[in-house]
PDB file of N, CA and C in Angstrom:
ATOM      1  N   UNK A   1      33.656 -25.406  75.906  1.00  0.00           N
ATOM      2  CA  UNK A   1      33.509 -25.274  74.463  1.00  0.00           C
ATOM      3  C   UNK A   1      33.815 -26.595  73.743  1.00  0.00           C
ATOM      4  N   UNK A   2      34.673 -27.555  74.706  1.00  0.00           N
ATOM      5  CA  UNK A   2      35.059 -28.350  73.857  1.00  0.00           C
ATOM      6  C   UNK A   2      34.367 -29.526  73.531  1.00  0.00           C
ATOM      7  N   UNK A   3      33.090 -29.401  74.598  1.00  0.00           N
ATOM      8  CA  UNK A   3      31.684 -30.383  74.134  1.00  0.00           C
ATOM      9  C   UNK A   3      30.559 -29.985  72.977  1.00  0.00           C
ATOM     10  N   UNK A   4      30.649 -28.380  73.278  1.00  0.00           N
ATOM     11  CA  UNK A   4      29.585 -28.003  72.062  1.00  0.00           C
ATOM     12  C   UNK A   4      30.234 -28.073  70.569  1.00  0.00           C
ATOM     13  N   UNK A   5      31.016 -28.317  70.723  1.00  0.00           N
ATOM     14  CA  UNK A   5      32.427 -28.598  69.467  1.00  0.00           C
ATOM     15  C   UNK A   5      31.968 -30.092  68.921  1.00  0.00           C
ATOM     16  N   UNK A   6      31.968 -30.829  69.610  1.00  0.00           N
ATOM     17  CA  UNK A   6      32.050 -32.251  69.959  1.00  0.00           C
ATOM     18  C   UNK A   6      30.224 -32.653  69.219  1.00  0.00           C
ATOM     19  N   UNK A   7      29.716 -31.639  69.957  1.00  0.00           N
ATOM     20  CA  UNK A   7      28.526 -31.860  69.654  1.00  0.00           C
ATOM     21  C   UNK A   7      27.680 -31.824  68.532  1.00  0.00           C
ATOM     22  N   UNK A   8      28.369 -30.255  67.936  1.00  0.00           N
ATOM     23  CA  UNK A   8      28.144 -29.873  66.760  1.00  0.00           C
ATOM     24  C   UNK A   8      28.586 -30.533  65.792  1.00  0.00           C
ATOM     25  N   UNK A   9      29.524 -31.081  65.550  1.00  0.00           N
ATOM     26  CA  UNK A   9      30.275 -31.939  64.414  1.00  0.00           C
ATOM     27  C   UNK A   9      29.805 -33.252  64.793  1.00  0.00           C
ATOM     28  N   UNK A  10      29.014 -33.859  65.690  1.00  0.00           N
ATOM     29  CA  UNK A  10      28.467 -35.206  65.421  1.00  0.00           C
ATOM     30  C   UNK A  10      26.877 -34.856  64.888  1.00  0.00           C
ATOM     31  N   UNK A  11      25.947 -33.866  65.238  1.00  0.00           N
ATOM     32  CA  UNK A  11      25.164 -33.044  64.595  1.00  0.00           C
ATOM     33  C   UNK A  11      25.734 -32.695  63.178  1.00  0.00           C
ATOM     34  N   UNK A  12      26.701 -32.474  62.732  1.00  0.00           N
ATOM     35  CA  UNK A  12      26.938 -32.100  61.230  1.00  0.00           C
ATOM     36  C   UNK A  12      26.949 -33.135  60.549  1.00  0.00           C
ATOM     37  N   UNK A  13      27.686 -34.336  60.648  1.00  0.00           N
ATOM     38  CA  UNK A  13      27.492 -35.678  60.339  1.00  0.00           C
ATOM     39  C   UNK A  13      26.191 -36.079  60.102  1.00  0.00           C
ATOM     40  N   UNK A  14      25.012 -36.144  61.295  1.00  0.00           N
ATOM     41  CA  UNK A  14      23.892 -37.133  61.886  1.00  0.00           C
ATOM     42  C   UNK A  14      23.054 -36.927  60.540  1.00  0.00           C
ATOM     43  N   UNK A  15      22.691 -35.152  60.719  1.00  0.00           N
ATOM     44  CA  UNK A  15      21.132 -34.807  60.439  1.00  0.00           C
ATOM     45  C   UNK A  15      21.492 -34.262  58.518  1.00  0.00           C
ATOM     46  N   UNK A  16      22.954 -33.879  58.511  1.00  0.00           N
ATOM     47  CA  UNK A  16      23.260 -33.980  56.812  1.00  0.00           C
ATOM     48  C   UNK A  16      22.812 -34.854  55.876  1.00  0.00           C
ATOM     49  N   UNK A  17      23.176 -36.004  56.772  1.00  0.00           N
ATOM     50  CA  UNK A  17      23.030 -37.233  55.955  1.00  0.00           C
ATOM     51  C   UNK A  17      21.582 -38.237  56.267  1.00  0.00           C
ATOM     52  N   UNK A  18      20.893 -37.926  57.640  1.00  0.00           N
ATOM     53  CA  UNK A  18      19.708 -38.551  57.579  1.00  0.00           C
ATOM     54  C   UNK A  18      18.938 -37.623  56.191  1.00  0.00           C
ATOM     55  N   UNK A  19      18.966 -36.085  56.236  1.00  0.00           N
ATOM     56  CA  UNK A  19      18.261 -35.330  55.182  1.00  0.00           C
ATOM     57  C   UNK A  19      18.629 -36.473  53.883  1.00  0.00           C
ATOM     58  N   UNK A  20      19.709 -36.204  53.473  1.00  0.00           N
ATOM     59  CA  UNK A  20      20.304 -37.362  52.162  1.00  0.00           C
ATOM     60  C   UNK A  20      19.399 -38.227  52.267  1.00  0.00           C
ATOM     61  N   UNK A  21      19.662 -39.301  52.949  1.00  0.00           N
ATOM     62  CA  UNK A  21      19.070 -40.629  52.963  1.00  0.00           C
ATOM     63  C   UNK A  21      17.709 -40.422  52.855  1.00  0.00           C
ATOM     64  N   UNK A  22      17.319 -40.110  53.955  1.00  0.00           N
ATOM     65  CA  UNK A  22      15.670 -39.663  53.690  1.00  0.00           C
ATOM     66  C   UNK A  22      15.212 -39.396  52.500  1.00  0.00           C
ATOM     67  N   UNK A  23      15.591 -38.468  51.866  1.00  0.00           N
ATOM     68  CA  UNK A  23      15.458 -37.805  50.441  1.00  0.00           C
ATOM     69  C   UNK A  23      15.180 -39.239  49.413  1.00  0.00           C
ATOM     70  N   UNK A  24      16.537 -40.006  49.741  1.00  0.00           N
ATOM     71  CA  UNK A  24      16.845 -40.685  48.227  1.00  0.00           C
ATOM     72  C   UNK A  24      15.839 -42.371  48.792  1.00  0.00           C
ATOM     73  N   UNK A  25      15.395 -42.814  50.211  1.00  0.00           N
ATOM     74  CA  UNK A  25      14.934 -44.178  50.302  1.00  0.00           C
ATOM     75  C   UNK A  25      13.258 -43.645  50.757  1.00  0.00           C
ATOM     76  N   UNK A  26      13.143 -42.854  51.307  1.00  0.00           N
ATOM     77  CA  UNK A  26      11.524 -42.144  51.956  1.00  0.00           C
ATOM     78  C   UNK A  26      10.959 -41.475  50.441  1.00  0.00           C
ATOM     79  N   UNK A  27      11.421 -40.676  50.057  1.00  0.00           N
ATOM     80  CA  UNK A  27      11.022 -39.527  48.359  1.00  0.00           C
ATOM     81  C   UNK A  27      10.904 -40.068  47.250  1.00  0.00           C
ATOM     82  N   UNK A  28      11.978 -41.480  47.714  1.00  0.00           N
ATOM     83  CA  UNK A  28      12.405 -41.996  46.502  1.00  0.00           C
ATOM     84  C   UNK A  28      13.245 -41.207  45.116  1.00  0.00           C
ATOM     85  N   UNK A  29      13.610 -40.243  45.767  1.00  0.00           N
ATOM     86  CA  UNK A  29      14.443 -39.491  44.985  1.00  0.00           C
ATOM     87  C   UNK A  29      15.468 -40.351  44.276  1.00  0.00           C
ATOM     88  N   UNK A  30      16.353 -40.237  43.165  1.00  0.00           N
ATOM     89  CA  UNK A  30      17.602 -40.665  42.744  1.00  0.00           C
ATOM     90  C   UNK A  30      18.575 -39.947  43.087  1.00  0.00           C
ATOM     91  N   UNK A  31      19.882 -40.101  43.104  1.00  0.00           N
ATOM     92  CA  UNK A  31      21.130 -39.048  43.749  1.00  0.00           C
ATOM     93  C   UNK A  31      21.111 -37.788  42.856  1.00  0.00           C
ATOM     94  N   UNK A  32      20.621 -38.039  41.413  1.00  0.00           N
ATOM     95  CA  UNK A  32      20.628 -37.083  40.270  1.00  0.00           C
ATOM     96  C   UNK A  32      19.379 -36.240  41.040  1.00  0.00           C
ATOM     97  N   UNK A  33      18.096 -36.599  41.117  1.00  0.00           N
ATOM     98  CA  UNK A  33      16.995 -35.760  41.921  1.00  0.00           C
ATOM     99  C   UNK A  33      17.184 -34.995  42.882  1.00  0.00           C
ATOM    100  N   UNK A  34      18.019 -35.243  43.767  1.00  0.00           N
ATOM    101  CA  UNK A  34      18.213 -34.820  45.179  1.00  0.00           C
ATOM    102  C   UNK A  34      19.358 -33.382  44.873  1.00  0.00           C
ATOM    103  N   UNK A  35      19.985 -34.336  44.158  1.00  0.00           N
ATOM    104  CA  UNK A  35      21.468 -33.174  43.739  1.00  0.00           C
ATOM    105  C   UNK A  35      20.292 -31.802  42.979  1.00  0.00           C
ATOM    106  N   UNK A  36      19.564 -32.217  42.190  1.00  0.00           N
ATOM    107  CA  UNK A  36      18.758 -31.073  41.300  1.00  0.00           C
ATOM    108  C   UNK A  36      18.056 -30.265  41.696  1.00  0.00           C
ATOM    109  N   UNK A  37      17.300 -30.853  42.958  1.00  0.00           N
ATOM    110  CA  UNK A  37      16.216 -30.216  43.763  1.00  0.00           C
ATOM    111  C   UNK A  37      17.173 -28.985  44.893  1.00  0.00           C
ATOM    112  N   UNK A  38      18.430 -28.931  44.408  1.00  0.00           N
ATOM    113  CA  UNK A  38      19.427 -27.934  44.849  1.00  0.00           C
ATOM    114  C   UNK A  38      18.822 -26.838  44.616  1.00  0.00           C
ATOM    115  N   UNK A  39      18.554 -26.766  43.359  1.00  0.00           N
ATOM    116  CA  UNK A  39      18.108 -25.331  42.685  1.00  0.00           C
ATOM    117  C   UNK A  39      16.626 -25.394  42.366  1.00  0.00           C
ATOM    118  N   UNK A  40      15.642 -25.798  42.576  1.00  0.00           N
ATOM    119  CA  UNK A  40      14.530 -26.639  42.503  1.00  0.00           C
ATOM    120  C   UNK A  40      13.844 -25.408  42.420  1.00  0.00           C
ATOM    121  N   UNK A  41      13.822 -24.106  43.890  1.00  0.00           N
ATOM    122  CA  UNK A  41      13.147 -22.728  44.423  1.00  0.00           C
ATOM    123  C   UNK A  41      13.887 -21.996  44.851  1.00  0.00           C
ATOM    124  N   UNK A  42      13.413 -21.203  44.626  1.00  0.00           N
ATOM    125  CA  UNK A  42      14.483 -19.705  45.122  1.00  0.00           C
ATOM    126  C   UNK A  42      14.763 -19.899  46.717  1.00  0.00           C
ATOM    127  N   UNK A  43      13.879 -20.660  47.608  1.00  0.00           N
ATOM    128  CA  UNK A  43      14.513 -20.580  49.024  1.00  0.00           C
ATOM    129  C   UNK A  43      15.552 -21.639  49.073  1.00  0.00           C
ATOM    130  N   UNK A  44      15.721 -22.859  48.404  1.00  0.00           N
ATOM    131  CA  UNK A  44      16.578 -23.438  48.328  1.00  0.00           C
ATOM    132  C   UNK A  44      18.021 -23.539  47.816  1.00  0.00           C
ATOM    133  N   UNK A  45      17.603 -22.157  46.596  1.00  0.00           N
ATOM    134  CA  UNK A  45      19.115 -21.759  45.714  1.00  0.00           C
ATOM    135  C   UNK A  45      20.001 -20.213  47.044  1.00  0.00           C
ATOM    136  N   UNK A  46      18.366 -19.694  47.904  1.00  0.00           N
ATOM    137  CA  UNK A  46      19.196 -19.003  48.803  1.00  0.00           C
ATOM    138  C   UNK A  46      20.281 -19.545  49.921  1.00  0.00           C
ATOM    139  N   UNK A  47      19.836 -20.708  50.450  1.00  0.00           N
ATOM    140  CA  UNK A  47      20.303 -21.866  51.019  1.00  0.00           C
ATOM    141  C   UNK A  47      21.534 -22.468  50.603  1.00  0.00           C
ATOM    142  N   UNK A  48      21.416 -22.749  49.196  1.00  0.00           N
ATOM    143  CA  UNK A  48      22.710 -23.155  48.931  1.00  0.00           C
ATOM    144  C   UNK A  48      23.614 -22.101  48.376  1.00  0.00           C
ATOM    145  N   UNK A  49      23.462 -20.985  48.288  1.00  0.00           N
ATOM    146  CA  UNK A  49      24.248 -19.635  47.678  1.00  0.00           C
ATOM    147  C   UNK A  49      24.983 -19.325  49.210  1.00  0.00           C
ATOM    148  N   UNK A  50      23.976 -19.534  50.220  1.00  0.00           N
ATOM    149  CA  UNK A  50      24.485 -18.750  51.766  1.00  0.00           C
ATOM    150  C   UNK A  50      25.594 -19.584  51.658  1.00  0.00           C
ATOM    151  N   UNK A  51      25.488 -21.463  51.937  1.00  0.00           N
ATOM    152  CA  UNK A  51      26.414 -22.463  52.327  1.00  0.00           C
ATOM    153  C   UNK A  51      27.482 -22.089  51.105  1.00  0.00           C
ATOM    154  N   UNK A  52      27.183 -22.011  50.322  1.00  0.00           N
ATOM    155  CA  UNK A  52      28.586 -21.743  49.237  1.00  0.00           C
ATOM    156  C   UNK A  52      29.619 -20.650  49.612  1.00  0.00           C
ATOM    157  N   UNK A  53      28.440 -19.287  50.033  1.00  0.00           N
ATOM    158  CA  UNK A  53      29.798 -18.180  50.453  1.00  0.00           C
ATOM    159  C   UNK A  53      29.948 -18.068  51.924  1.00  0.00           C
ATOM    160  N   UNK A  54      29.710 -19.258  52.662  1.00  0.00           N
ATOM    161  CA  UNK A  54      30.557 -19.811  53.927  1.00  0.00           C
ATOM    162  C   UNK A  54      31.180 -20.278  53.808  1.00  0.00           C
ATOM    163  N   UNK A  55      31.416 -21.375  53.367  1.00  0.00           N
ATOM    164  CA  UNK A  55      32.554 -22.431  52.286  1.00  0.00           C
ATOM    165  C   UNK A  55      33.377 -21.663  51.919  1.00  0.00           C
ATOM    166  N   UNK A  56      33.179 -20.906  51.237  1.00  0.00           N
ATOM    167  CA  UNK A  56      34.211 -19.653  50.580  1.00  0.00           C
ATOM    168  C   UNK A  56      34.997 -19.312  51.404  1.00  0.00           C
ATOM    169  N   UNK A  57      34.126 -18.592  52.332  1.00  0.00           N
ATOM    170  CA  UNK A  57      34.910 -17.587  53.273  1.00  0.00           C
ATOM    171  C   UNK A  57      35.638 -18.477  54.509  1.00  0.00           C
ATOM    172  N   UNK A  58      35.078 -20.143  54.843  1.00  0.00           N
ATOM    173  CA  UNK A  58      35.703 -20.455  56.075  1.00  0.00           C
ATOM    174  C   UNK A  58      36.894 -21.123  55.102  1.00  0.00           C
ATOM    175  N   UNK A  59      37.010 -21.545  53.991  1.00  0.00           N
ATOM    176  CA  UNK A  59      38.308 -21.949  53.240  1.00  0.00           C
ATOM    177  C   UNK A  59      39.163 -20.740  52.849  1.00  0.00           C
ATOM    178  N   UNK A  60      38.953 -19.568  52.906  1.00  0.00           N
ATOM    179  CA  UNK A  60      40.027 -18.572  52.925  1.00  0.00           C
ATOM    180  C   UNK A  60      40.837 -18.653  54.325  1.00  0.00           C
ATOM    181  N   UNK A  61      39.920 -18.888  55.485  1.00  0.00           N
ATOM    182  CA  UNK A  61      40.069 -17.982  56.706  1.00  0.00           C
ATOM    183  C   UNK A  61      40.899 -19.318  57.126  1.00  0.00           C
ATOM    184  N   UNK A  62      40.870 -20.775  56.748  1.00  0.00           N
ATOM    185  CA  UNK A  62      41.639 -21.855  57.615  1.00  0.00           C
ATOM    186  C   UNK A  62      42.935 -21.608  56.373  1.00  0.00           C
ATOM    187  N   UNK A  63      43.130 -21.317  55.419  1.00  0.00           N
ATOM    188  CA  UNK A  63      43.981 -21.293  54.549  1.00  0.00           C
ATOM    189  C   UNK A  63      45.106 -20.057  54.949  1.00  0.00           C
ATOM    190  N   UNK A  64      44.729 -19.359  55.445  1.00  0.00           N
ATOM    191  CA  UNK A  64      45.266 -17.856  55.941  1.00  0.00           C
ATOM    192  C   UNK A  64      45.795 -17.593  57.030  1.00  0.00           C
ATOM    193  N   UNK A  65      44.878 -18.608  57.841  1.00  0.00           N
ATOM    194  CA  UNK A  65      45.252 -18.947  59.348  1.00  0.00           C
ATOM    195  C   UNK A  65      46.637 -20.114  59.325  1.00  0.00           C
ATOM    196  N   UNK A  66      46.506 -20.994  58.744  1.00  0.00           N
ATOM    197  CA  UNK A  66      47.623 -22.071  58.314  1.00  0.00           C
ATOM    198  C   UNK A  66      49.010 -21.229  57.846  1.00  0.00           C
ATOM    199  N   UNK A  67      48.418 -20.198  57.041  1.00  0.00           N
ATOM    200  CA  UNK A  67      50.250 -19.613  56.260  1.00  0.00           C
ATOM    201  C   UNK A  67      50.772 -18.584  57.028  1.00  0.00           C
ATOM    202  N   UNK A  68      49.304 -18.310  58.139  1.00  0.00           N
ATOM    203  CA  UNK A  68      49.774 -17.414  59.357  1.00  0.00           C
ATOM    204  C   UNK A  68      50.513 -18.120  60.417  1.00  0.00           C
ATOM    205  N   UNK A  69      50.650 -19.385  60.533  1.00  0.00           N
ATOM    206  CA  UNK A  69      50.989 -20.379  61.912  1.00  0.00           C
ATOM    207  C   UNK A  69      50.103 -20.554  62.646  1.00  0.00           C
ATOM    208  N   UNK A  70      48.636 -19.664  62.380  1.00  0.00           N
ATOM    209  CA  UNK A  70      47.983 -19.689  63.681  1.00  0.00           C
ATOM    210  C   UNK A  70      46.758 -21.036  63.581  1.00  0.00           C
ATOM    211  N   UNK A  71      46.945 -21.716  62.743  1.00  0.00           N
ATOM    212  CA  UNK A  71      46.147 -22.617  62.780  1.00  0.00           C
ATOM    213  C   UNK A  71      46.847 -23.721  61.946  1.00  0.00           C
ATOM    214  N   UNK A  72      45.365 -25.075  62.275  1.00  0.00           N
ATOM    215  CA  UNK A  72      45.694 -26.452  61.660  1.00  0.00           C
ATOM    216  C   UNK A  72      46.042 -26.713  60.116  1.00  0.00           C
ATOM    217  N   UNK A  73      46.501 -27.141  59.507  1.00  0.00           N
ATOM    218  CA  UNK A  73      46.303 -27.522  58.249  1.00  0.00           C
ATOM    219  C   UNK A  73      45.016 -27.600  58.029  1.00  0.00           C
ATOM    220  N   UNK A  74      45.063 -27.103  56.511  1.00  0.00           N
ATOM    221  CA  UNK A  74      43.505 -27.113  55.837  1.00  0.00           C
ATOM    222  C   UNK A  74      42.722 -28.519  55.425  1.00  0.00           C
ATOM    223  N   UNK A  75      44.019 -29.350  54.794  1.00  0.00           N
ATOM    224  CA  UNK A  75      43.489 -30.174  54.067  1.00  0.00           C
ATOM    225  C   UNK A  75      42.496 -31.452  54.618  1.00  0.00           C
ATOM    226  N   UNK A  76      42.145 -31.470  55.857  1.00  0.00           N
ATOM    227  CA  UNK A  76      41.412 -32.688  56.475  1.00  0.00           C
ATOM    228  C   UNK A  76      40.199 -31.956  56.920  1.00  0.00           C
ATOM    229  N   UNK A  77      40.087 -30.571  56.715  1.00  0.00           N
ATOM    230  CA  UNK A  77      38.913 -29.990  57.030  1.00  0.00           C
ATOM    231  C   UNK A  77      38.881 -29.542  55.497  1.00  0.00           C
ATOM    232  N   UNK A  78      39.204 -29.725  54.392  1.00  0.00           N
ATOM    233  CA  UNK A  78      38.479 -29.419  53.329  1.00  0.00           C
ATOM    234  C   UNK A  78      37.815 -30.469  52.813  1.00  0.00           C
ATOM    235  N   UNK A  79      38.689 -31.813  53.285  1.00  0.00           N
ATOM    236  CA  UNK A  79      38.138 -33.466  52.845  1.00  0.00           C
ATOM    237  C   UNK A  79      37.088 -33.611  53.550  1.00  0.00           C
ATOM    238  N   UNK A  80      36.488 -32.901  54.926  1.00  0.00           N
ATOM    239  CA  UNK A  80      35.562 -33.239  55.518  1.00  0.00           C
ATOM    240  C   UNK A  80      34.598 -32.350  54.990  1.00  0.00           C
ATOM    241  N   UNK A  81      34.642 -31.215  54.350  1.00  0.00           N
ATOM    242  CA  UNK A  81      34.043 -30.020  53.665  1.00  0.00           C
ATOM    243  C   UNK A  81      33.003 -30.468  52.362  1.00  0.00           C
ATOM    244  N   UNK A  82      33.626 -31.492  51.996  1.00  0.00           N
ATOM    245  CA  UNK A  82      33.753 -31.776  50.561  1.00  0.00           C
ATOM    246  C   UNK A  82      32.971 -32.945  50.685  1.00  0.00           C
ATOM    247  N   UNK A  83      33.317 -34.181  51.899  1.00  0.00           N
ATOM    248  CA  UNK A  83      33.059 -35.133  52.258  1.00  0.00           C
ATOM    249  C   UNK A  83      31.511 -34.993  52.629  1.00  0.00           C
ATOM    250  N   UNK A  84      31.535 -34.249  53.351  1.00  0.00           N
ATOM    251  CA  UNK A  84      30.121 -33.892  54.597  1.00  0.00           C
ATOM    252  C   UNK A  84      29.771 -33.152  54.371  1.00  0.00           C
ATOM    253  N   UNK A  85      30.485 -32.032  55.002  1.00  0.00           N
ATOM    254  CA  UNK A  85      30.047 -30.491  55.088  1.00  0.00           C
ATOM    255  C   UNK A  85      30.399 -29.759  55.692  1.00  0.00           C
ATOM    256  N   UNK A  86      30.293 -28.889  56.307  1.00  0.00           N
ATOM    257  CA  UNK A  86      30.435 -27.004  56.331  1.00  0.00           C
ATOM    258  C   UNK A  86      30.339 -27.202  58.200  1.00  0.00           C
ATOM    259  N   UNK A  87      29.088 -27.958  57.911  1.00  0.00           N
ATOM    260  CA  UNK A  87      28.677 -28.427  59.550  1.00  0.00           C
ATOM    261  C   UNK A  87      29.309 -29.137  59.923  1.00  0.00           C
ATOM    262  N   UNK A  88      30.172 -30.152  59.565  1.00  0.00           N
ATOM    263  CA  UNK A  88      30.949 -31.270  60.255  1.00  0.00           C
ATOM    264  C   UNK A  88      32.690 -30.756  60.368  1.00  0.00           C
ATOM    265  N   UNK A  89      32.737 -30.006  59.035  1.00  0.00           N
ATOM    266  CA  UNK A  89      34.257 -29.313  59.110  1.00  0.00           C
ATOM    267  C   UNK A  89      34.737 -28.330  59.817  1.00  0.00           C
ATOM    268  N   UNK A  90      33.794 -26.971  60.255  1.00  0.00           N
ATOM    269  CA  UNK A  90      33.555 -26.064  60.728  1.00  0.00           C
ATOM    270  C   UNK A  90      33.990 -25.773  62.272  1.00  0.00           C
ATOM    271  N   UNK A  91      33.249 -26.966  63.227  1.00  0.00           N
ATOM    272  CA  UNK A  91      33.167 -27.296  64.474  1.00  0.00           C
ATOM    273  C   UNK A  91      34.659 -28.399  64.699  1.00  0.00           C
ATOM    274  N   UNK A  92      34.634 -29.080  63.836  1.00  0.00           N
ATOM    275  CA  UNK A  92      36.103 -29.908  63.929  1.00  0.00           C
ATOM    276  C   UNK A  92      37.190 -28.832  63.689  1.00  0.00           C
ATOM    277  N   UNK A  93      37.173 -27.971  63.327  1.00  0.00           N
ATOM    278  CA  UNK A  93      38.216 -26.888  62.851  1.00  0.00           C
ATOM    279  C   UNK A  93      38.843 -26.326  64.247  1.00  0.00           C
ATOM    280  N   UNK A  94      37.280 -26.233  64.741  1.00  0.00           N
ATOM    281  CA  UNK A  94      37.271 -24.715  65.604  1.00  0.00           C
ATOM    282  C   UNK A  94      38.309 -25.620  66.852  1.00  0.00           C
ATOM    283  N   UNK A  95      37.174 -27.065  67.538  1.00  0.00           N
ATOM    284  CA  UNK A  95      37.803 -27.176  68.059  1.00  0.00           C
ATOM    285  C   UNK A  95      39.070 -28.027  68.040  1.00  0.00           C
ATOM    286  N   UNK A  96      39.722 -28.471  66.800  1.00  0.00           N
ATOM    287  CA  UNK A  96      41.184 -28.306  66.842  1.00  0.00           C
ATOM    288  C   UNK A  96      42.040 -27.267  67.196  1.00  0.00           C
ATOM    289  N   UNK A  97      41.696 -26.149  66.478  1.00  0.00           N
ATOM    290  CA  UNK A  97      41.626 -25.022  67.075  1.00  0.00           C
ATOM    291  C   UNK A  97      42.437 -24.252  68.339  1.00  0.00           C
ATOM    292  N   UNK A  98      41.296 -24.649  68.986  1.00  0.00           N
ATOM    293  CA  UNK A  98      41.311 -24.690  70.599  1.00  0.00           C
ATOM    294  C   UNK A  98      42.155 -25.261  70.987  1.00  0.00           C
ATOM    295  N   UNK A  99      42.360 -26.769  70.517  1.00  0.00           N
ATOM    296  CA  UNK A  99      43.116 -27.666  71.798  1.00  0.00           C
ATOM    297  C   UNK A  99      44.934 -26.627  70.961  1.00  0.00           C
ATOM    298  N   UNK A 100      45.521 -26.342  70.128  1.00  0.00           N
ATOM    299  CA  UNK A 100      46.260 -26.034  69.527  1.00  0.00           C
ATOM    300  C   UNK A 100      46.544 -24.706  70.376  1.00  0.00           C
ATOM    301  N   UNK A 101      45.688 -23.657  70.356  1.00  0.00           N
ATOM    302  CA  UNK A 101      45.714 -23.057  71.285  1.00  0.00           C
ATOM    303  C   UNK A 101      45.985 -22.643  73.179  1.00  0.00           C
ATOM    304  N   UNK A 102      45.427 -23.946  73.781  1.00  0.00           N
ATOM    305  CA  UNK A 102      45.516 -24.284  74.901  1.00  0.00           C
ATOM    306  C   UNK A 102      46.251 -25.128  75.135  1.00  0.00           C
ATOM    307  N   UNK A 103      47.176 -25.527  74.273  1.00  0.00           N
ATOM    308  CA  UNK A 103      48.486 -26.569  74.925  1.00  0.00           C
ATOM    309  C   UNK A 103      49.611 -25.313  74.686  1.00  0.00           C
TER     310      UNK A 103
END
């Protein structure tokens, strides 16, 4: 697990931010365009409504887990949340996680 971990959070990083970039130097989008085209169509506001109440729910569940003992501190997976994303924080979580678990 602790490669598909590994894997996934360099995948959350890669393809987040090639989308970004792409968007704003290939589209020629501006950061204001890109940010707007959030809500642009209904498949895209479903998209970002899903990622919002994952966000939601995986910042309850590391917050809960933390005041339970059973997990890492929140705050370097909310900076990466906030930073990146959902995809890069998510998989870094889990497998902190793990190793926390297995020692």
């Amino acid at each position: 697990m602790k490669i598909f971990y590994i894997v996934l959070a360099i995948m959350g990083i890669v393809l987040p931010y090639w989308a970004m970039f792409s968007s704003i130097l290939v589209d020629q989008y501006t950061v204001s365009q890109f940010f707007s085209a959030w809500f642009e169509n209904n498949a895209v506001r479903m998209i970002a409504a899903d990622l919002g109440v994952a966000g939601t729910t995986f910042s309850a569940y590391i917050i809960y887990s933390f005041k339970m003992g059973r997990g890492p501190h929140p705050l370097r997976y909310f900076l990466m949340m906030f930073g990146v994303g959902l995809s890069l924080a998510m998989p870094m979580y889990f497998l902190n996680n793990l190793k926390m678990n297995t020692n």
